[in-house]
Protein backbone atom coordinates (compact mmCIF):
# COMPACT_ATOMS: atom_id res chain seq x y z
CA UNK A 1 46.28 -41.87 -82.31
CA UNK A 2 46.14 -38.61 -84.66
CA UNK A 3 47.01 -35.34 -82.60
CA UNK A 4 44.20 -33.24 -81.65
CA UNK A 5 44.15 -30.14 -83.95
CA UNK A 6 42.60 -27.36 -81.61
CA UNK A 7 41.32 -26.10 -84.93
CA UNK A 8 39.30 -28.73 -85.69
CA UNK A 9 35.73 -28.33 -85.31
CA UNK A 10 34.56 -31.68 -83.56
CA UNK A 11 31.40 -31.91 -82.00
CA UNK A 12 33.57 -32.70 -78.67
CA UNK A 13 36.01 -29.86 -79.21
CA UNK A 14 34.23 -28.56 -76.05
CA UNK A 15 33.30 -30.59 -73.39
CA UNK A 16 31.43 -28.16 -71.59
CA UNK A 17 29.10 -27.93 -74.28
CA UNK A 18 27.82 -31.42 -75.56
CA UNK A 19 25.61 -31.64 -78.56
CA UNK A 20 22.23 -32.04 -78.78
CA UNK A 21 20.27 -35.38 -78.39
CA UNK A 22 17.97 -35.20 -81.40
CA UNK A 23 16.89 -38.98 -81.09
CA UNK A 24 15.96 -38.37 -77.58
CA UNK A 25 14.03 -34.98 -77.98
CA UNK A 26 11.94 -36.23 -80.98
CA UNK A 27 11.04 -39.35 -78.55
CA UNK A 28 10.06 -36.81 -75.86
CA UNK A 29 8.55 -34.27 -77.97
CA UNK A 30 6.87 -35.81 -81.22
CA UNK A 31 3.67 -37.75 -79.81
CA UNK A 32 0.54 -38.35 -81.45
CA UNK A 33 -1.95 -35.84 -80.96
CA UNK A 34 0.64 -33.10 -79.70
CA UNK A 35 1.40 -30.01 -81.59
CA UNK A 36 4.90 -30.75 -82.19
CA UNK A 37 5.22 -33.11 -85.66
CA UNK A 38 8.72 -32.65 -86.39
CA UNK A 39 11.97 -32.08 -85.13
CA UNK A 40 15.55 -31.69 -87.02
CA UNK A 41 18.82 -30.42 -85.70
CA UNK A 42 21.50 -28.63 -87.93
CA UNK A 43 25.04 -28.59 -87.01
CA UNK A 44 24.88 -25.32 -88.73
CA UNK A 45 22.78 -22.69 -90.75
CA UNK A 46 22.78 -18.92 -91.41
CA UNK A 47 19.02 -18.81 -89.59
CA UNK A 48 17.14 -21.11 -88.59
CA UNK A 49 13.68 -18.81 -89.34
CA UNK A 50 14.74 -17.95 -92.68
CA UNK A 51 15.16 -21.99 -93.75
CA UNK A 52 12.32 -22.51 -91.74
CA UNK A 53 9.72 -20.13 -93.29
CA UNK A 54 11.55 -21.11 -96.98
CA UNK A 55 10.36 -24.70 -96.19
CA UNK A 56 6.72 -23.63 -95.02
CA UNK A 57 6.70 -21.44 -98.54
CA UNK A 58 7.55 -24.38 -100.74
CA UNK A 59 5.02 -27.01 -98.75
CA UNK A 60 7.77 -29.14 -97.65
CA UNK A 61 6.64 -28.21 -93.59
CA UNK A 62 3.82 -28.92 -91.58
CA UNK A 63 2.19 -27.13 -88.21
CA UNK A 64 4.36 -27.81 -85.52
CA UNK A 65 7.80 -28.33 -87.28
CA UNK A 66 10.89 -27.59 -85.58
CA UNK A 67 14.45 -26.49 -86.25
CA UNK A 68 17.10 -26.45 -84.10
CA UNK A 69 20.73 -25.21 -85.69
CA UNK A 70 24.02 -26.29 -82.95
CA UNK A 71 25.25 -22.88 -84.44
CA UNK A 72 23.39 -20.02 -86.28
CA UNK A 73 25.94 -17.66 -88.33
CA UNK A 74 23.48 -15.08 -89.62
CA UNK A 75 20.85 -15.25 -86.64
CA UNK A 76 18.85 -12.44 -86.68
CA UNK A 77 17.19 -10.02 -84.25
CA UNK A 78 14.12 -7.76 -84.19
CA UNK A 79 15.35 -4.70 -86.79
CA UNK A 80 17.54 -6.92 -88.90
CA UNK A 81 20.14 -6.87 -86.20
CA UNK A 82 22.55 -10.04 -85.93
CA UNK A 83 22.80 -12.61 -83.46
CA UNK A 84 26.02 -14.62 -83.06
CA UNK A 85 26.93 -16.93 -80.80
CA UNK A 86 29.92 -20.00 -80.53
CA UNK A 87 28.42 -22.98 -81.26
CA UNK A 88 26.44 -25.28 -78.99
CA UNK A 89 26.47 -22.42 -76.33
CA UNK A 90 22.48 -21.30 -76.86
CA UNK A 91 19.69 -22.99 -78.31
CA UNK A 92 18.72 -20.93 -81.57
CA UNK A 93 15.65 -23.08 -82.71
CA UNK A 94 12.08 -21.81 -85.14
CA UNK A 95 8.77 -23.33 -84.72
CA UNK A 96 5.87 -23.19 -87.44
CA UNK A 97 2.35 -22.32 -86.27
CA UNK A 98 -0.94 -22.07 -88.19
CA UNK A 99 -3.48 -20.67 -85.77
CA UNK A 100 -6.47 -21.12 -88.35
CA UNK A 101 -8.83 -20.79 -85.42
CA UNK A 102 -7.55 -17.44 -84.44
CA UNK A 103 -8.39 -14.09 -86.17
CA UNK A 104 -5.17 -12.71 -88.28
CA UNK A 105 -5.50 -9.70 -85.96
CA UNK A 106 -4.61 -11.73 -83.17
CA UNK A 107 -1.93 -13.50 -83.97
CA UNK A 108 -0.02 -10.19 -83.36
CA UNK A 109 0.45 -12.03 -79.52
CA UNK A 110 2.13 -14.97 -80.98
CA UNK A 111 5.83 -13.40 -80.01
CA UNK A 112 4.13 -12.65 -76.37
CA UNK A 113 2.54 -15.43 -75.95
CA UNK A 114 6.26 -17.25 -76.94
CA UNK A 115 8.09 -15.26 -74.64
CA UNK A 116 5.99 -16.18 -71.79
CA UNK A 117 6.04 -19.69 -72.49
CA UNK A 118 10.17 -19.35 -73.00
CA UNK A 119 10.34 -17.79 -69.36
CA UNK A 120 7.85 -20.18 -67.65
CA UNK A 121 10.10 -23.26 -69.01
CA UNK A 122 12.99 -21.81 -68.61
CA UNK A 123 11.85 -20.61 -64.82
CA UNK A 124 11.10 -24.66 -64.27
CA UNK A 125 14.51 -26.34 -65.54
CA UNK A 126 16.85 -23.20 -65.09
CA UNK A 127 15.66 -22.38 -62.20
CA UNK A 128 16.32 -19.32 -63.22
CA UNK A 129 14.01 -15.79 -62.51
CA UNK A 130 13.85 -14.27 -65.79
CA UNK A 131 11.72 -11.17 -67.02
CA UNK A 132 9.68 -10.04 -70.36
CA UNK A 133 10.57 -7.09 -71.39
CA UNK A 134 8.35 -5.49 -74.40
CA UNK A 135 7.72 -6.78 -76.99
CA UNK A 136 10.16 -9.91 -76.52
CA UNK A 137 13.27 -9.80 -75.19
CA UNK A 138 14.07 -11.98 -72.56
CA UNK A 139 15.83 -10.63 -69.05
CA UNK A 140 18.02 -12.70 -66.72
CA UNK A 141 19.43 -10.76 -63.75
CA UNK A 142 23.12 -11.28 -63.57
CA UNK A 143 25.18 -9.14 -60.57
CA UNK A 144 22.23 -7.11 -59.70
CA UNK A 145 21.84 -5.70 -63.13
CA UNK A 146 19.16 -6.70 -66.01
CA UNK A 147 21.23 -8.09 -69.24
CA UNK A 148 19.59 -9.89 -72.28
CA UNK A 149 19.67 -13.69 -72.11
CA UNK A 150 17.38 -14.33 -75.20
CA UNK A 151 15.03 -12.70 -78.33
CA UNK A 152 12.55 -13.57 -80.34
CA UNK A 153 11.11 -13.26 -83.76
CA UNK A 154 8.47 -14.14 -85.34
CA UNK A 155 7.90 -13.89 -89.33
CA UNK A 156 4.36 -14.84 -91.61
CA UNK A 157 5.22 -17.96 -93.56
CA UNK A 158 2.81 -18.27 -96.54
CA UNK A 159 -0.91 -17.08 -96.21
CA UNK A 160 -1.32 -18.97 -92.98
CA UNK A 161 1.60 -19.89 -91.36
CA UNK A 162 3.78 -18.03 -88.88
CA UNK A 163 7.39 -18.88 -88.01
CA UNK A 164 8.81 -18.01 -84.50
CA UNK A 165 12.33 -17.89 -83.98
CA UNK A 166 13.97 -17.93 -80.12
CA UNK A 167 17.58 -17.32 -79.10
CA UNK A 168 18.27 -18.16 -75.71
CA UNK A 169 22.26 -17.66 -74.77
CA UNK A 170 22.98 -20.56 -72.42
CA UNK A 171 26.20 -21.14 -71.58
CA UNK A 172 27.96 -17.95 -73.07
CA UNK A 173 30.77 -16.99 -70.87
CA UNK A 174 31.44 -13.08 -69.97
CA UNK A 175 34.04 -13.11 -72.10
CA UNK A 176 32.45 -14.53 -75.47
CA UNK A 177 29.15 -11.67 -75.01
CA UNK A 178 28.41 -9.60 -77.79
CA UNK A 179 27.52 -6.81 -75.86
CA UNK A 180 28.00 -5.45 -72.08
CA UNK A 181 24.28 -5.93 -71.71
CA UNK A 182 23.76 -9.27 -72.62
CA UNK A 183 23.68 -12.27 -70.31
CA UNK A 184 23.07 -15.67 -70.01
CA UNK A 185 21.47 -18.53 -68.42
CA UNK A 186 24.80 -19.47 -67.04
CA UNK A 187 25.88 -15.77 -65.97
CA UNK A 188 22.49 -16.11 -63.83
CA UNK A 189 23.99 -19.19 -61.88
CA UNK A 190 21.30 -20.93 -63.55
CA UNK A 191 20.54 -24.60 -61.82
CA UNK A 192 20.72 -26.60 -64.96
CA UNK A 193 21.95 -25.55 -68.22
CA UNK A 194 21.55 -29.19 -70.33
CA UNK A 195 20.40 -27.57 -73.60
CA UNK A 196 18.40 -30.81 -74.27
CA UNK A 197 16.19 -30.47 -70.59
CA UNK A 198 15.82 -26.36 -71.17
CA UNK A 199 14.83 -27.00 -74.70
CA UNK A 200 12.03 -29.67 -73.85
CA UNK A 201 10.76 -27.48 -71.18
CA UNK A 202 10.29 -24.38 -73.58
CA UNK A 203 8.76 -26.49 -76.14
CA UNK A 204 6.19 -28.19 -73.96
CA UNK A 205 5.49 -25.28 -71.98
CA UNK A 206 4.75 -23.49 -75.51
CA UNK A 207 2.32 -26.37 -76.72
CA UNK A 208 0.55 -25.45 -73.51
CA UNK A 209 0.32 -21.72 -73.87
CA UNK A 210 -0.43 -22.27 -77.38
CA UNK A 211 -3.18 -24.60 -76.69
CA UNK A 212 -4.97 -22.53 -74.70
CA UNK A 213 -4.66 -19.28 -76.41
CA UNK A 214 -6.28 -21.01 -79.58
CA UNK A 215 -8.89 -22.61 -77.66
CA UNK A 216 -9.65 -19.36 -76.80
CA UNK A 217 -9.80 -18.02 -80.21
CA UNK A 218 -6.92 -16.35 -79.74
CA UNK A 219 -8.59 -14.03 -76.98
CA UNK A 220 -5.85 -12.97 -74.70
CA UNK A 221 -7.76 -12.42 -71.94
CA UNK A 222 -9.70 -15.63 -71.55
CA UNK A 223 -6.77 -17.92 -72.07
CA UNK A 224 -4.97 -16.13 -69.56
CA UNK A 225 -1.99 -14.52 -71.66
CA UNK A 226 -2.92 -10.96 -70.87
CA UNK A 227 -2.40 -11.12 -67.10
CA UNK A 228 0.39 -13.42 -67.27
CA UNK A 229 2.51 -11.55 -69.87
CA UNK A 230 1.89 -8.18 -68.08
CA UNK A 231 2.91 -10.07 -64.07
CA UNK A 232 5.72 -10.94 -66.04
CA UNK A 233 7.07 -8.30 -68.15
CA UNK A 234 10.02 -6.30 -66.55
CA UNK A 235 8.70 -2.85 -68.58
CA UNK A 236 5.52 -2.24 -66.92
CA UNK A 237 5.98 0.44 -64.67
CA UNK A 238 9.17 1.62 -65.47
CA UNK A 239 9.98 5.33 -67.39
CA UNK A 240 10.99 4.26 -71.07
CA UNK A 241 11.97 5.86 -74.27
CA UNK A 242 9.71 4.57 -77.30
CA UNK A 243 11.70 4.99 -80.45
CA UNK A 244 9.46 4.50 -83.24
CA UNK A 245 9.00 3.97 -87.04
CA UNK A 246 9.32 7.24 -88.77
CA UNK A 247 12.19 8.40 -86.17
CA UNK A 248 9.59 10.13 -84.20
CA UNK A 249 10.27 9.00 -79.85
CA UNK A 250 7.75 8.94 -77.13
CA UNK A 251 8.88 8.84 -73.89
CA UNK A 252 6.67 8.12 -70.29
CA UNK A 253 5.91 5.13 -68.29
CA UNK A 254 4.47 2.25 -69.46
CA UNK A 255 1.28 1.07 -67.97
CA UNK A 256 -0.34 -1.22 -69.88
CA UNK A 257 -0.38 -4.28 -72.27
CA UNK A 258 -3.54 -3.67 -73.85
CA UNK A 259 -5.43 -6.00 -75.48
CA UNK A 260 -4.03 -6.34 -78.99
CA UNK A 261 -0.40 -6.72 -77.13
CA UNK A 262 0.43 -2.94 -77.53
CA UNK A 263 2.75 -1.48 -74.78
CA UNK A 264 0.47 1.78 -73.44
CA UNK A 265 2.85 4.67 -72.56
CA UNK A 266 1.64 7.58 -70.10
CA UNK A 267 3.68 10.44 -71.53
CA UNK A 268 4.36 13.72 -69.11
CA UNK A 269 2.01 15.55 -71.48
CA UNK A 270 -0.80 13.21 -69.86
CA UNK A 271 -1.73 11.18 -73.11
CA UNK A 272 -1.90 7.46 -73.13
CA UNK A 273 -0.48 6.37 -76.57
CA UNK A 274 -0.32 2.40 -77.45
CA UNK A 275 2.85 1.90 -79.13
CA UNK A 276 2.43 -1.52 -81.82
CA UNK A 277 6.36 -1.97 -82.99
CA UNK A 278 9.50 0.38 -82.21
CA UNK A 279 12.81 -0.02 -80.05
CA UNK A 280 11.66 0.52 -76.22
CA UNK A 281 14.65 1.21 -73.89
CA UNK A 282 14.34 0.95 -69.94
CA UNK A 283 15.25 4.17 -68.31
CA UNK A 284 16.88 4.85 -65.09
CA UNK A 285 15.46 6.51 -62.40
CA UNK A 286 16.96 9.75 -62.50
């Protein structure tokens, strides 16, 4: 029998994190007359959003494609910032959408709508309370304090396409986090953290949200994704510090998700300004 070389990069090099079943989540996921048409997972891939809206751009992907990658070396973040994890520890997967039904100035809730249906699944087969905070970072609570478990990003793929890319750190240990503040599912003492049962519930709970949303035209407050994303989203109510395009701040509390998925922020100067894109970070209570 050949030695095991610690170096080498077998899919069993760690047992605590088995790869993914793609067989078994195409059987579970790819029906007829669901959204999801397609799914392929990558051992490896610099992002999994980039190949995925390249694909959509040269016709070779249809509504409802996925992409998993086991390992994503040049993952990306809202701002361009980079996302790295050891392989098989997350699931780093892109979905494509084409909302035809929905007005383009709408689909501005796609990322909300995404990180609602990320915390409901993940709430069902994590077990695991987790928090929105704006615009769509996801918040697990790990020894009393908030830490970042997962992002998303979403990216227009052709004329009618969009391309939504999640990052959900699974099993990352404290010692393998890229940052003091992030987390993950497993930090959280999460119930369950079988990659192929958390990604299933995402997915399926996204079809639903999806679903209804574009039955609804993409309103967000008859399919419900106003009032769900605002009982859900950690930054409502809290004092934060809006740093904007054009390095110009506001600072206040936010109050409100209004309806074109804008975070409202009361400022001490007693204006109500709806901020659209920008860095928000949650302030302590003084």
């Amino acid at each position: 029998m050949t030695p095991h070389n610690a170096s080498d990069d077998s899919r069993w090099s760690d047992l605590d994190r088995p790869p993914l079943n793609a067989a078994a989540l195409r059987r579970a996921l790819v029906r007829e007359g669901g959204l999801w048409s397609e799914l392929d997972v990558v051992q490896r891939t610099g992002s999994t959003n980039s190949d995925l809206v390249a694909r959509t751009v040269a016709g070779k992907a249809g509504e409802g494609a996925v992409l998993v990658a086991e390992e994503q070396t040049a993952g990306r973040g809202r701002l361009e910032r980079q996302w790295t994890a050891p392989a098989r520890s997350g699931l780093f997967f892109s979905v494509l959408l084409r909302p035809a039904e929905v007005p383009v100035d709408r689909w501005g809730w796609l990322p909300l709508l995404t990180g609602v249906a990320v915390a409901t699944g993940l709430s069902k087969a994590a077990g695991v309370d987790t928090a929105l905070k704006w615009p769509n970072d996801l918040l697990v609570t790990v020894g009393g304090e908030e830490r970042k478990a997962g992002g998303i990003l979403a990216e227009r793929a052709g004329t009618d396409g969009v391309v939504i890319g999640v990052g959900i750190n699974v099993t990352l240990r404290e010692a393998e986090l890229p940052v003091p503040q992030a987390g993950s599912l497993a930090l959280a003492n999460a119930v369950s953290t079988d990659r192929d049962t958390l990604l299933r519930g995402v997915l399926r709970a996204l079809e639903d949200w999806y679903g209804r949303w574009r039955a609804a035209g993409g309103d967000p407050v008859a399919s419900g994704l106003q009032e769900t994303y605002a009982a859900g989203c950690a930054t409502l109510g809290r004092k934060v510090r809006a740093e904007l395009p054009g390095d110009r701040t506001v600072v206040g509390e936010a109050v409100a998700i209004d309806g074109d998925g804008r975070l409202v922020i009361a400022t001490e100067a007693g204006v109500q300004e709806p901020v659209g894109a920008g860095d928000v970070v949650h302030l302590r209570p003084a």
